[in-house]
PDB file of N, CA and C in Angstrom:
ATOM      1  N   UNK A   1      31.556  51.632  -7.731  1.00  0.00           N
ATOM      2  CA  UNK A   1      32.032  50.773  -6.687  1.00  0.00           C
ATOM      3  C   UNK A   1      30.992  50.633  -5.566  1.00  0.00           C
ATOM      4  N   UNK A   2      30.320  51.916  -5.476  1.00  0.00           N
ATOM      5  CA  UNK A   2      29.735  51.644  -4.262  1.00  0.00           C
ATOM      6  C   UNK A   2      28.257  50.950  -4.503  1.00  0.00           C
ATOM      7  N   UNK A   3      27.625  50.939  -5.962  1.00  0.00           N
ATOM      8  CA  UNK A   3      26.446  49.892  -6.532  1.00  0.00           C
ATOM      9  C   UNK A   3      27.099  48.637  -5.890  1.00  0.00           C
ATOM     10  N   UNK A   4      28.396  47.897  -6.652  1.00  0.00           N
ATOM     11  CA  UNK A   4      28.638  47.073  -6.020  1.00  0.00           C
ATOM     12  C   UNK A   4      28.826  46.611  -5.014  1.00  0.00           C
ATOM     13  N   UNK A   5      29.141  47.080  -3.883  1.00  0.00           N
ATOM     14  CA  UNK A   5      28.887  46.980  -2.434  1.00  0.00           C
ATOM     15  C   UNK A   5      27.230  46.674  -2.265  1.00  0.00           C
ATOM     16  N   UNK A   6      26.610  47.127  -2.943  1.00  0.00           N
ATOM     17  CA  UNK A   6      25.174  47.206  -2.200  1.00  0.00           C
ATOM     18  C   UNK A   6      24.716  45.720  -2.753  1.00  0.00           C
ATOM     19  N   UNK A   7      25.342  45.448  -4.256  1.00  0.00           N
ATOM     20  CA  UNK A   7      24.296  44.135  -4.885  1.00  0.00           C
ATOM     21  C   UNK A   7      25.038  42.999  -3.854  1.00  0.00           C
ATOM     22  N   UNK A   8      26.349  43.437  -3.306  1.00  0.00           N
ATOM     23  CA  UNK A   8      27.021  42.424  -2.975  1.00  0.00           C
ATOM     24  C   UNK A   8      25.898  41.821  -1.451  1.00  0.00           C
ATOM     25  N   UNK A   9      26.055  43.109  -0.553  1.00  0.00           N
ATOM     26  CA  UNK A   9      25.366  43.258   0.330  1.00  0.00           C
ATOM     27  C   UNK A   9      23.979  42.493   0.100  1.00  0.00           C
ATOM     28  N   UNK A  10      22.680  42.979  -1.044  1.00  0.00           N
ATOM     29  CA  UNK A  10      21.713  42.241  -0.957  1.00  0.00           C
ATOM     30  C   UNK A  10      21.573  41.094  -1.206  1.00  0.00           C
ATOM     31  N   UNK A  11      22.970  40.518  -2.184  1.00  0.00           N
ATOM     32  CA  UNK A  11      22.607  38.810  -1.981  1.00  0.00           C
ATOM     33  C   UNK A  11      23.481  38.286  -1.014  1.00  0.00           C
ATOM     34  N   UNK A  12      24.228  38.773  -0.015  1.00  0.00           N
ATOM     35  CA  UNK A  12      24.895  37.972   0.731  1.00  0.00           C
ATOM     36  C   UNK A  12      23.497  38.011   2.509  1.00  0.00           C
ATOM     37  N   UNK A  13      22.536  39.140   2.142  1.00  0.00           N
ATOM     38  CA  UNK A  13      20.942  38.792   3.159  1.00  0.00           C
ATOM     39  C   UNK A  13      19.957  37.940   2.388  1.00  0.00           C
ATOM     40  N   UNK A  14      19.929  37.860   1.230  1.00  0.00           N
ATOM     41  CA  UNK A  14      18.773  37.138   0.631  1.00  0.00           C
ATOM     42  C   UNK A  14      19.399  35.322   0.871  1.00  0.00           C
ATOM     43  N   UNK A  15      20.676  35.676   0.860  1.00  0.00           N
ATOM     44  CA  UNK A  15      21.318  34.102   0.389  1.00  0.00           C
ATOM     45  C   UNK A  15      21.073  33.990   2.368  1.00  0.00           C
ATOM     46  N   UNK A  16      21.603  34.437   3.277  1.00  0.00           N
ATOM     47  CA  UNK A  16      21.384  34.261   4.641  1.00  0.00           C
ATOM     48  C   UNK A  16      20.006  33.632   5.576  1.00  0.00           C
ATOM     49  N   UNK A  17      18.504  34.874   4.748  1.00  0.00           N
ATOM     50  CA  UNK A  17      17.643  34.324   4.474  1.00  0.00           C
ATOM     51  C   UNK A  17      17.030  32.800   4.205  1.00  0.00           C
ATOM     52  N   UNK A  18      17.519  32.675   3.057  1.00  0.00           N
ATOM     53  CA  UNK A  18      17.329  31.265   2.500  1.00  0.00           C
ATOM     54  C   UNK A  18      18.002  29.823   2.606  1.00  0.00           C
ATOM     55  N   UNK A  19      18.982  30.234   3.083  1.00  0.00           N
ATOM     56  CA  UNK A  19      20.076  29.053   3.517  1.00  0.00           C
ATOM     57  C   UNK A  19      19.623  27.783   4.418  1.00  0.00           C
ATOM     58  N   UNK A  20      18.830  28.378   5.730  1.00  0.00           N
ATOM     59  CA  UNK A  20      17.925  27.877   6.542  1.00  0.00           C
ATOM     60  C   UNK A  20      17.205  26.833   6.196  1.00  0.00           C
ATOM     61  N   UNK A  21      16.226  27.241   5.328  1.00  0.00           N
ATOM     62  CA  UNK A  21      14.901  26.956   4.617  1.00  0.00           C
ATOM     63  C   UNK A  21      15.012  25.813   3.926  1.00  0.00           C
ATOM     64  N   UNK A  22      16.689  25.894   3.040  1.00  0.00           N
ATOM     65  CA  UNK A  22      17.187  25.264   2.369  1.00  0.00           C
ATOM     66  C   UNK A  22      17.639  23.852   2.882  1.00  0.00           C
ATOM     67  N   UNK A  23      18.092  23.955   3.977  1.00  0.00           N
ATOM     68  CA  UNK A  23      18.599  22.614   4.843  1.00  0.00           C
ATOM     69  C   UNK A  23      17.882  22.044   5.243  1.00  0.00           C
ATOM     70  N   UNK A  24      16.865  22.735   6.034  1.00  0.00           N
ATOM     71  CA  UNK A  24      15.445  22.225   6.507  1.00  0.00           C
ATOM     72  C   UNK A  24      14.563  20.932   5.159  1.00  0.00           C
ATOM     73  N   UNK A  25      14.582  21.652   3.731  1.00  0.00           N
ATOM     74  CA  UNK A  25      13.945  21.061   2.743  1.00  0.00           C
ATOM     75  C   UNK A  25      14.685  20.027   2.718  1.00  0.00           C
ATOM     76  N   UNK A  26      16.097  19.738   2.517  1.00  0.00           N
ATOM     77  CA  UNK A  26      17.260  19.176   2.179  1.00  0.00           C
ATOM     78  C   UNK A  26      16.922  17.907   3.353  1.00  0.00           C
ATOM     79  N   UNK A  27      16.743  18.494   4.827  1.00  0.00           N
ATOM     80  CA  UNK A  27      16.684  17.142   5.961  1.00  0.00           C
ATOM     81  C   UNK A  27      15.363  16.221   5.513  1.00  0.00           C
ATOM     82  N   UNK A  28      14.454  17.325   5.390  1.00  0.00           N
ATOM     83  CA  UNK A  28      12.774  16.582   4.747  1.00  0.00           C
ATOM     84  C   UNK A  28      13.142  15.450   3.805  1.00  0.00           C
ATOM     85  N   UNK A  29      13.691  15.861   2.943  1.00  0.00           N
ATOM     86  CA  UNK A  29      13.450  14.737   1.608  1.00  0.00           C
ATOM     87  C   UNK A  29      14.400  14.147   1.723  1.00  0.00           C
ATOM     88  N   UNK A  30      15.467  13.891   2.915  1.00  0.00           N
ATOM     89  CA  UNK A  30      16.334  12.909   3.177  1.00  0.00           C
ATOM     90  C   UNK A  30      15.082  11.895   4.152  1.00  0.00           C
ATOM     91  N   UNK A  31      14.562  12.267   5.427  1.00  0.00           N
ATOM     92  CA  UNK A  31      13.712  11.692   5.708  1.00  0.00           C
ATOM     93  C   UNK A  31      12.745  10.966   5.263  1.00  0.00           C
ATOM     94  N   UNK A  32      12.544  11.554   3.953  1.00  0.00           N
ATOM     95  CA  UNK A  32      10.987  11.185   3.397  1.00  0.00           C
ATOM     96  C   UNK A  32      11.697   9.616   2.932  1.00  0.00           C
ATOM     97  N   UNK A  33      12.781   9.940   2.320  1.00  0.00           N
ATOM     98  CA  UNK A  33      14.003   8.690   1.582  1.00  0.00           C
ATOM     99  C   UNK A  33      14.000   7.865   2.457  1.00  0.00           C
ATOM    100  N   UNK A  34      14.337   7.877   3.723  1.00  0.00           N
ATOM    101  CA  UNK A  34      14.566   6.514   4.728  1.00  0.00           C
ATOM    102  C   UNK A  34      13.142   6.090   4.750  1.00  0.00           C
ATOM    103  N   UNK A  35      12.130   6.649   5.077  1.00  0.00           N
ATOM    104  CA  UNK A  35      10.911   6.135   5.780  1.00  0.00           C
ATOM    105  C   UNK A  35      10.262   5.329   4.358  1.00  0.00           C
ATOM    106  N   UNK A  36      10.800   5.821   3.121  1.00  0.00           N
ATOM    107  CA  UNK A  36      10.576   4.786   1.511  1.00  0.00           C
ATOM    108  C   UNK A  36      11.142   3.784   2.044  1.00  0.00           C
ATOM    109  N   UNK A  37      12.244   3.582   2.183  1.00  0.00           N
ATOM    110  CA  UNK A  37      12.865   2.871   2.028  1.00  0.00           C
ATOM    111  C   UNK A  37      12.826   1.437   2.876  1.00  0.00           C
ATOM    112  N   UNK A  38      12.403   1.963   4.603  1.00  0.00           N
ATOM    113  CA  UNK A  38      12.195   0.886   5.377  1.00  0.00           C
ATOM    114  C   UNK A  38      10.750   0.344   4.851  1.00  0.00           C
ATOM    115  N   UNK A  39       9.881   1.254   4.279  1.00  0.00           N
ATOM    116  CA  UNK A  39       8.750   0.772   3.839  1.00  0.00           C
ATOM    117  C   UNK A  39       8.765  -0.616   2.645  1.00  0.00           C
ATOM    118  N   UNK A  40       9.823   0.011   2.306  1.00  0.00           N
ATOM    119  CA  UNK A  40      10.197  -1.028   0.979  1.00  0.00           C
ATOM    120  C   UNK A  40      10.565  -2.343   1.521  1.00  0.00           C
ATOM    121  N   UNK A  41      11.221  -2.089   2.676  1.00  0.00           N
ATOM    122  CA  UNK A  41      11.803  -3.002   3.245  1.00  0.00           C
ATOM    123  C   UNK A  41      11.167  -4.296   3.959  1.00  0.00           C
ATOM    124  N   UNK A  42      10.012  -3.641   5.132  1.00  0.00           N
ATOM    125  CA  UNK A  42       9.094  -4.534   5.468  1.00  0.00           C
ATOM    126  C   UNK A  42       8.530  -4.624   4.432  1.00  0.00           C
ATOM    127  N   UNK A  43       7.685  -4.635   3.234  1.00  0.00           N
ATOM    128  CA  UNK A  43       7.270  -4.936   2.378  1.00  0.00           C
ATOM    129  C   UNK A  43       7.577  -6.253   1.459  1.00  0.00           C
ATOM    130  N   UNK A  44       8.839  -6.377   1.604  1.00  0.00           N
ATOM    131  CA  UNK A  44       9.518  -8.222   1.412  1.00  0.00           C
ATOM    132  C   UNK A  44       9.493  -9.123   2.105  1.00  0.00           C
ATOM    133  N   UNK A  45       8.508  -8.416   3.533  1.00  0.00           N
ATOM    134  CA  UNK A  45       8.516  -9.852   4.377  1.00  0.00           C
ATOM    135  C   UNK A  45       7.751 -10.834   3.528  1.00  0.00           C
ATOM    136  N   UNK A  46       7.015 -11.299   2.761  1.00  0.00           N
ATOM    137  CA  UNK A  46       6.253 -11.962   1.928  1.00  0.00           C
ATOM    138  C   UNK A  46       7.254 -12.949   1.148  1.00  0.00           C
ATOM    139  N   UNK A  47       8.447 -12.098   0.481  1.00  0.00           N
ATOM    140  CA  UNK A  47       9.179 -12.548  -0.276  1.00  0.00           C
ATOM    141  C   UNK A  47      10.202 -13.265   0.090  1.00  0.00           C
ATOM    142  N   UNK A  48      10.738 -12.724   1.915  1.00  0.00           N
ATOM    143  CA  UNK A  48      11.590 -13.183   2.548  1.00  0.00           C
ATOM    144  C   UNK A  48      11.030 -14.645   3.070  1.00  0.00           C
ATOM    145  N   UNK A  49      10.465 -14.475   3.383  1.00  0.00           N
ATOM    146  CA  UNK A  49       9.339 -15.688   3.935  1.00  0.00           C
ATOM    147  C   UNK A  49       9.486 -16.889   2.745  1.00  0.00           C
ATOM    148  N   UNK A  50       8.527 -16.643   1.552  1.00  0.00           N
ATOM    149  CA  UNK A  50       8.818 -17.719   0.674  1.00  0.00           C
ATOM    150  C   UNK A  50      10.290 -18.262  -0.120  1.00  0.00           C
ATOM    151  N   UNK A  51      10.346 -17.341  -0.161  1.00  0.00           N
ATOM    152  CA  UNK A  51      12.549 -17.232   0.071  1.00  0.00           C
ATOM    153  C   UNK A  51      13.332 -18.401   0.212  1.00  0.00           C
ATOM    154  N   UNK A  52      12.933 -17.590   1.841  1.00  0.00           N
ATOM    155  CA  UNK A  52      13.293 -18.659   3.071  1.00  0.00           C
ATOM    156  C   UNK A  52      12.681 -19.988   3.283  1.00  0.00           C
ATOM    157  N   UNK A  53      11.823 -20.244   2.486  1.00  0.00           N
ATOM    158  CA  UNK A  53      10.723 -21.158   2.789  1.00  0.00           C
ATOM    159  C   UNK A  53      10.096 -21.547   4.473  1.00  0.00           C
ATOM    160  N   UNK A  54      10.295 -20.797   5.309  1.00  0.00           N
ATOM    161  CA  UNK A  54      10.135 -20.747   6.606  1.00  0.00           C
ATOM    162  C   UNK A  54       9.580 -19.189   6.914  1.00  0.00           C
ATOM    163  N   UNK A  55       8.473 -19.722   7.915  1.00  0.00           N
ATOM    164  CA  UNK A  55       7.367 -18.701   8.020  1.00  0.00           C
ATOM    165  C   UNK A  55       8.325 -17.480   9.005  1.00  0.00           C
ATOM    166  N   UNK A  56       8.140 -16.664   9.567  1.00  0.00           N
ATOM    167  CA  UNK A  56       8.139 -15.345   9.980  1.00  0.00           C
ATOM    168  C   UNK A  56       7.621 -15.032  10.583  1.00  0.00           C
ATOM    169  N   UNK A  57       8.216 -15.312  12.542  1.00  0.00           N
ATOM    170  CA  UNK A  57       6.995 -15.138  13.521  1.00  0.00           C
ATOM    171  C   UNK A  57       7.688 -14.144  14.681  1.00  0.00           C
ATOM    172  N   UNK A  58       7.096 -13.887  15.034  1.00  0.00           N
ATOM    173  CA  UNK A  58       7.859 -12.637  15.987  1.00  0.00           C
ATOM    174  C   UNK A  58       6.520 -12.301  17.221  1.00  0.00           C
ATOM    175  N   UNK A  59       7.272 -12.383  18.360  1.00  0.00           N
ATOM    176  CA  UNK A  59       6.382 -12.606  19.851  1.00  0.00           C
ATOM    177  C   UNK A  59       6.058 -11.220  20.247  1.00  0.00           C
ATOM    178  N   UNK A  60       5.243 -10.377  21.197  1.00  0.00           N
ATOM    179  CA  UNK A  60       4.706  -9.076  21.436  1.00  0.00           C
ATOM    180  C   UNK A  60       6.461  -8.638  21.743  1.00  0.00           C
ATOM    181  N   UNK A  61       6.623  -7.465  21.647  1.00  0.00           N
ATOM    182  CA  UNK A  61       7.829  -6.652  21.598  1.00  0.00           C
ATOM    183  C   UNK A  61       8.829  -7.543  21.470  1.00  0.00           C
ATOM    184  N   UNK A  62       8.943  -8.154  20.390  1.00  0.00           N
ATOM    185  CA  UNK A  62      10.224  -8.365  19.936  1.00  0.00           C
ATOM    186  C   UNK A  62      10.689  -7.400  18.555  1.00  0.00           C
ATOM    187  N   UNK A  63      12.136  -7.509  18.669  1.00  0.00           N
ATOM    188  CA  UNK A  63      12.626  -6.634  17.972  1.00  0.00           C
ATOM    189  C   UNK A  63      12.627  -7.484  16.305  1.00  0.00           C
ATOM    190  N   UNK A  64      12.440  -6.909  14.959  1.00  0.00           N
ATOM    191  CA  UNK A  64      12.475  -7.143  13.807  1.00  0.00           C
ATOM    192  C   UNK A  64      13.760  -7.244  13.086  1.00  0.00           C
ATOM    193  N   UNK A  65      14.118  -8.715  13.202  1.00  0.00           N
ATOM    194  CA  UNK A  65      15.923  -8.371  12.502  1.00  0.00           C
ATOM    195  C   UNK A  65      16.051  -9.913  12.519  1.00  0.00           C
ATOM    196  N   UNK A  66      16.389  -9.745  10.599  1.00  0.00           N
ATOM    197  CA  UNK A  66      16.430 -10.880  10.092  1.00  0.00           C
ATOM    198  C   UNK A  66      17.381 -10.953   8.776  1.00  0.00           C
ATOM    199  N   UNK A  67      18.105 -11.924   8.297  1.00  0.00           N
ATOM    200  CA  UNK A  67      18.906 -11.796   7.292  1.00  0.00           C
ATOM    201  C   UNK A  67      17.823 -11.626   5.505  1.00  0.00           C
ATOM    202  N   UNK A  68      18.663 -10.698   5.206  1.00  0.00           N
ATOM    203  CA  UNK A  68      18.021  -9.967   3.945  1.00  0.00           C
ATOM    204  C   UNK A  68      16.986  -8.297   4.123  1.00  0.00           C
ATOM    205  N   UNK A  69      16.996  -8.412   5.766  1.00  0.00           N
ATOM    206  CA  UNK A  69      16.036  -7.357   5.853  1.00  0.00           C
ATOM    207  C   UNK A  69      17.137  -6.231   6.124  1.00  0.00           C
ATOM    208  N   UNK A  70      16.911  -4.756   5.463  1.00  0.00           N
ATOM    209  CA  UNK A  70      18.007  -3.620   5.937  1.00  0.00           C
ATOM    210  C   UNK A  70      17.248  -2.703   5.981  1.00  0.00           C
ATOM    211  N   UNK A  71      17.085  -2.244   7.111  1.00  0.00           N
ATOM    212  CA  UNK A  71      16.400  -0.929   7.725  1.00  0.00           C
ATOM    213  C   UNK A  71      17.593   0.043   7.549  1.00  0.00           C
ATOM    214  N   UNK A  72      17.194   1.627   7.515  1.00  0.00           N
ATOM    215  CA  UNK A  72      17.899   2.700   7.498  1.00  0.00           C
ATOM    216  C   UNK A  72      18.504   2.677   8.422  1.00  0.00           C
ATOM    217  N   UNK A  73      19.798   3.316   8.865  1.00  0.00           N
ATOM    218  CA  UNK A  73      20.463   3.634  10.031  1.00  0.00           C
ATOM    219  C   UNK A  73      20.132   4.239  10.821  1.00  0.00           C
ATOM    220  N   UNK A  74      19.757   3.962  12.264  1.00  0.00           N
ATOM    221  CA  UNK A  74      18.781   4.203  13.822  1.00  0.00           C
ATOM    222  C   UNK A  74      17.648   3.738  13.456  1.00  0.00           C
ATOM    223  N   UNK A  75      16.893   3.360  12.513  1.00  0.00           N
ATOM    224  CA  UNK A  75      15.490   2.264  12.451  1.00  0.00           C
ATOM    225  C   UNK A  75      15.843   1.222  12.959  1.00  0.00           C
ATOM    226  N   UNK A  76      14.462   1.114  13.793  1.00  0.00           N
ATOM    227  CA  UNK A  76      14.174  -0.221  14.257  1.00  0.00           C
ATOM    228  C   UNK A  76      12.600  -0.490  14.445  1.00  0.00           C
ATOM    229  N   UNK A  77      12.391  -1.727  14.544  1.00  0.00           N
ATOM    230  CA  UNK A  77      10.935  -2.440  14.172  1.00  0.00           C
ATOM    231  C   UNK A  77      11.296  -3.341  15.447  1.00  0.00           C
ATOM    232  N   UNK A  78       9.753  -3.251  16.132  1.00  0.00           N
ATOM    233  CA  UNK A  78       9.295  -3.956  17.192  1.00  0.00           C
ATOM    234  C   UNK A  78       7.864  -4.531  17.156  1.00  0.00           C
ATOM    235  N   UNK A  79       7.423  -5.224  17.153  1.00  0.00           N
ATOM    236  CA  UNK A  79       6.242  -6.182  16.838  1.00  0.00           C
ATOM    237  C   UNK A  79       5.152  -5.536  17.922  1.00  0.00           C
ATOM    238  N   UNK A  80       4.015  -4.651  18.233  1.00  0.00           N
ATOM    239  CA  UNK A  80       3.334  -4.673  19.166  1.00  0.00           C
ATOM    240  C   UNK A  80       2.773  -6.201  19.627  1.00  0.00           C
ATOM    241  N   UNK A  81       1.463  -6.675  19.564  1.00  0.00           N
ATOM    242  CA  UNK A  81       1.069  -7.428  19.821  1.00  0.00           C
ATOM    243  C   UNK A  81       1.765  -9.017  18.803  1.00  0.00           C
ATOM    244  N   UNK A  82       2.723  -9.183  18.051  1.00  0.00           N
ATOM    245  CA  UNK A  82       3.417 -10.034  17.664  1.00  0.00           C
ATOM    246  C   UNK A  82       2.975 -10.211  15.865  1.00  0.00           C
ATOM    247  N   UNK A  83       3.772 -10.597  15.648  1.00  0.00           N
ATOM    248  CA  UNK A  83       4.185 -10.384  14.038  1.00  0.00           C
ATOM    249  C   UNK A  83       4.055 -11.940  13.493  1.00  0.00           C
ATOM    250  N   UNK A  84       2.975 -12.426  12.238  1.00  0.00           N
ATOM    251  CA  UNK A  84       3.186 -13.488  11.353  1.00  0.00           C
ATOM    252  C   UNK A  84       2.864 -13.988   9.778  1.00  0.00           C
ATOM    253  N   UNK A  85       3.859 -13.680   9.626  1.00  0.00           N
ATOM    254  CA  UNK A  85       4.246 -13.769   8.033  1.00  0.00           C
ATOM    255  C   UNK A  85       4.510 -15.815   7.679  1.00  0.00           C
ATOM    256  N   UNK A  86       3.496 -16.159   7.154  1.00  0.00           N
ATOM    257  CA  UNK A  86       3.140 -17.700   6.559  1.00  0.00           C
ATOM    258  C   UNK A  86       4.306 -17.760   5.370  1.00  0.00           C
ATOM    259  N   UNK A  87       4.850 -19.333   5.530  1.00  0.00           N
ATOM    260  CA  UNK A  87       5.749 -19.107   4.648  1.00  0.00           C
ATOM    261  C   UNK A  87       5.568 -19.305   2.843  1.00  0.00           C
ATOM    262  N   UNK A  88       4.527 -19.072   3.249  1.00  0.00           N
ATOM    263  CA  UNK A  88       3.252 -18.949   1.668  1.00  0.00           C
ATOM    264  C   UNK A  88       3.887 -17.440   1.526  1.00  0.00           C
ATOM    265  N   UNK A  89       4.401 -16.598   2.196  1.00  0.00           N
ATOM    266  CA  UNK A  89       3.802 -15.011   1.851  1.00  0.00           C
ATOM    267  C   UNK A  89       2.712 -14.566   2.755  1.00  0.00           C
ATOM    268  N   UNK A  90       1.593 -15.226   3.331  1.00  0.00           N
ATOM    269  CA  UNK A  90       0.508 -14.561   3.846  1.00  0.00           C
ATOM    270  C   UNK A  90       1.005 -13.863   5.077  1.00  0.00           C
ATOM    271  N   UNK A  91       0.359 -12.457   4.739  1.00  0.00           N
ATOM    272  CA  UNK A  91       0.902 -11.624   6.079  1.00  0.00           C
ATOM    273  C   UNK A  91      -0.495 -11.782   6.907  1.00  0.00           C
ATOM    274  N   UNK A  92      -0.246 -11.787   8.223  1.00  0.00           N
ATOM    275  CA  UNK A  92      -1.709 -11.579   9.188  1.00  0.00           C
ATOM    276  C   UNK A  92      -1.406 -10.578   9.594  1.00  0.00           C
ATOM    277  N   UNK A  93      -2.149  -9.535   9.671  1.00  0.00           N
ATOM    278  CA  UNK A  93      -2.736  -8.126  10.231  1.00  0.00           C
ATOM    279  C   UNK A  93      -2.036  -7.881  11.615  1.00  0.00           C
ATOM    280  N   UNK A  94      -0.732  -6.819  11.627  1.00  0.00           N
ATOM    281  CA  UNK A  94      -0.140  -6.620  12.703  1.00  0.00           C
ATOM    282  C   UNK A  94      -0.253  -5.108  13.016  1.00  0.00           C
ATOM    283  N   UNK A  95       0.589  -4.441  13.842  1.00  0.00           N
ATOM    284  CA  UNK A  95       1.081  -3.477  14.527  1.00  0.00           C
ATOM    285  C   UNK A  95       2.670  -3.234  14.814  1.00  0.00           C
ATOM    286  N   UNK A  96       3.047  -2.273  14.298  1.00  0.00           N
ATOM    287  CA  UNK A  96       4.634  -2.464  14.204  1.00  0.00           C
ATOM    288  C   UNK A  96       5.249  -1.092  15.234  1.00  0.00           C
ATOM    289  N   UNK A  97       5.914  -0.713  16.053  1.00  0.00           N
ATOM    290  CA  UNK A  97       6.076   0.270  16.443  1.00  0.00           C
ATOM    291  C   UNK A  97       7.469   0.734  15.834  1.00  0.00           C
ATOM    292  N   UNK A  98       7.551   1.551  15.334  1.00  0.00           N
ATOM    293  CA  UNK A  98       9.049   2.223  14.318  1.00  0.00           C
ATOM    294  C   UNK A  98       9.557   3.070  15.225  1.00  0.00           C
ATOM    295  N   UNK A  99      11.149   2.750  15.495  1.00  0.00           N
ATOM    296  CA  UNK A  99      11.676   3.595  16.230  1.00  0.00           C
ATOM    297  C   UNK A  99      12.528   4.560  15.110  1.00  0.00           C
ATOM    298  N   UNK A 100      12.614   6.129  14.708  1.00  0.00           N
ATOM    299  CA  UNK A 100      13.408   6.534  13.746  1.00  0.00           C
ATOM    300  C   UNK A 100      14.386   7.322  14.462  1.00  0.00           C
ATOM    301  N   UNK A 101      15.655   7.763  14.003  1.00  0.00           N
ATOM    302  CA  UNK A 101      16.383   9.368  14.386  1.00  0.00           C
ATOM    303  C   UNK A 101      15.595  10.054  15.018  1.00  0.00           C
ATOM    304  N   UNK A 102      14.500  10.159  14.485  1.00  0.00           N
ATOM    305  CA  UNK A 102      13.298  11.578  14.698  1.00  0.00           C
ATOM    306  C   UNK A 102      12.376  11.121  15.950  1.00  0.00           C
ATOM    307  N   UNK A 103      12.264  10.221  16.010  1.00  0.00           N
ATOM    308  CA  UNK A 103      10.655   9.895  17.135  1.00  0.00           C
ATOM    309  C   UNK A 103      10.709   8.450  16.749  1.00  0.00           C
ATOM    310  N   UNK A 104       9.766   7.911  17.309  1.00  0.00           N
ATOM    311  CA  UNK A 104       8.543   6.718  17.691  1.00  0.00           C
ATOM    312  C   UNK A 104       7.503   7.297  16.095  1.00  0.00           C
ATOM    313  N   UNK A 105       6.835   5.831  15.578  1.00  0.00           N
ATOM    314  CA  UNK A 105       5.948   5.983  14.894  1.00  0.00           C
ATOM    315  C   UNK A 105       4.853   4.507  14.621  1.00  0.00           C
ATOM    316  N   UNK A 106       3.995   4.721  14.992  1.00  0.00           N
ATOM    317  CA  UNK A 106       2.958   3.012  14.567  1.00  0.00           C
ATOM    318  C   UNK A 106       2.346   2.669  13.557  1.00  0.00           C
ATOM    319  N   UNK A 107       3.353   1.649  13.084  1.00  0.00           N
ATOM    320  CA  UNK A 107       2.761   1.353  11.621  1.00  0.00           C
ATOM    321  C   UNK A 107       1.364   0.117  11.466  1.00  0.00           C
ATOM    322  N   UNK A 108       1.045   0.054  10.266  1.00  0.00           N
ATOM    323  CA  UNK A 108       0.003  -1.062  10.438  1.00  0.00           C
ATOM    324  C   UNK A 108       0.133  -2.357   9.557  1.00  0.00           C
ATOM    325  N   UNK A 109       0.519  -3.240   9.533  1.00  0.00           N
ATOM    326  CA  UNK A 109       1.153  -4.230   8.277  1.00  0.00           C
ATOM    327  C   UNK A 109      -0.123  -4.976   8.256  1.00  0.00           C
ATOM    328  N   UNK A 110      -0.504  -4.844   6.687  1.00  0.00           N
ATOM    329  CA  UNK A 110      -1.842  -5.402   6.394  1.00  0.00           C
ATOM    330  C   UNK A 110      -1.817  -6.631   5.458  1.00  0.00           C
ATOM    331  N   UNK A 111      -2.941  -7.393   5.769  1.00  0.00           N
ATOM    332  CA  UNK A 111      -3.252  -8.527   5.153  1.00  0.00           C
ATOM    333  C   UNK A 111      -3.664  -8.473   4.025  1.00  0.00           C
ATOM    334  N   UNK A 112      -3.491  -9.669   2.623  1.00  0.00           N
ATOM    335  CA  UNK A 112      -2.493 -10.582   2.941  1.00  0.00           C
ATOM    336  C   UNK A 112      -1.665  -9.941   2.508  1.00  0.00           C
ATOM    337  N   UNK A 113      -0.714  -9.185   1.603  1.00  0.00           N
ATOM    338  CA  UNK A 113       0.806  -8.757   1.121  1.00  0.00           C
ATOM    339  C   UNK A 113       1.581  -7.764   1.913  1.00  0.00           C
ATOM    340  N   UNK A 114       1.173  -7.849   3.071  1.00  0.00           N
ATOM    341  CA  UNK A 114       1.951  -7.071   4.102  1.00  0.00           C
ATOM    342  C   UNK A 114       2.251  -5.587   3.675  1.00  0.00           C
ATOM    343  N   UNK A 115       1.060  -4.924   3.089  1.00  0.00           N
ATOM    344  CA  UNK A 115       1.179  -3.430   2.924  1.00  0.00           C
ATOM    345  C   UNK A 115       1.538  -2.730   4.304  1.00  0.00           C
ATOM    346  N   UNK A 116       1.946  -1.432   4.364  1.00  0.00           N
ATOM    347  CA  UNK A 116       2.185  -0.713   5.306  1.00  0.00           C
ATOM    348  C   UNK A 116       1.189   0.473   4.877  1.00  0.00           C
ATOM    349  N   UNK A 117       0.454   0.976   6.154  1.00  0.00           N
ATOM    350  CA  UNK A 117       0.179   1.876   6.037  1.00  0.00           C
ATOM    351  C   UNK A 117       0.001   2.417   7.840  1.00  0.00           C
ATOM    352  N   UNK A 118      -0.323   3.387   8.052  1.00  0.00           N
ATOM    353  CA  UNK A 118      -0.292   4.495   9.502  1.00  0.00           C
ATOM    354  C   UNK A 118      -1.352   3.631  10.557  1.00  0.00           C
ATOM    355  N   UNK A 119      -0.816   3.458  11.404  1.00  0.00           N
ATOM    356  CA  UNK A 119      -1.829   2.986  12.683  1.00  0.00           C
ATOM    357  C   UNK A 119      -2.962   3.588  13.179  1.00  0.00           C
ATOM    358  N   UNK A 120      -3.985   2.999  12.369  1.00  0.00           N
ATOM    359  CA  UNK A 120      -4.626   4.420  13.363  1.00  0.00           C
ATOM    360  C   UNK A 120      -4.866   4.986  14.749  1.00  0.00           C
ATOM    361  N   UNK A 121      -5.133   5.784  14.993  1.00  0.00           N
ATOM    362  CA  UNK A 121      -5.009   6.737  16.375  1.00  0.00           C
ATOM    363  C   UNK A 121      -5.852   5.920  17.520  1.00  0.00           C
TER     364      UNK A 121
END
């Protein structure tokens, strides 16, 4: 009886231990999921655009919100110096400022297929 007390004991500290660690990983790769996902998202401005057959223009800090586009829940997209997507698809070379749950982040939407990648510093 009293072995059992002890195995009980060491996995109810190992499991205490790890539980933490566990949620932490668990919030990460929920995060990593939204920030895919809005990526995916601006990534159809090209498609939305020819779509729509109407180009895609957006003035210095305006906010990004348009029918067909769905950002994660608390994302939002703001145009730094202004946003234009040709209704060809052609993206011109912007600056996006991402507001998430977590922080502020500056993206870079590149010419022509409106890739995303990190602003640089």
């Amino acid at each position: 009886m009293l072995e059992l007390l002890v195995v009980l004991a060491l996995i109810s500290f190992m499991t205490a231990l790890v539980a933490p660690r566990l949620k932490n990983t668990v919030d990460a790769i929920s995060r990593s999921g939204e920030r895919a996902d809005a990526v995916r998202q601006l990534e159809r401005l090209p498609l939305l655009a020819r779509l729509y057959g109407t180009p895609i223009t957006l003035d210095k800090g305006q906010a990004l919100s348009m029918h067909g586009l769905e950002l994660p829940q608390g994302w939002s997209v703001r145009a730094v110096d202004g946003l234009q997507v040709a209704a060809n698809g052609y993206c011109i070379p912007a600056l996006l400022d991402v507001t998430t749950p977590e922080g502020d982040d500056r993206w870079m939407l590149g010419t022509p297929d409106c890739r995303i990648s990190d602003a640089p510093p």
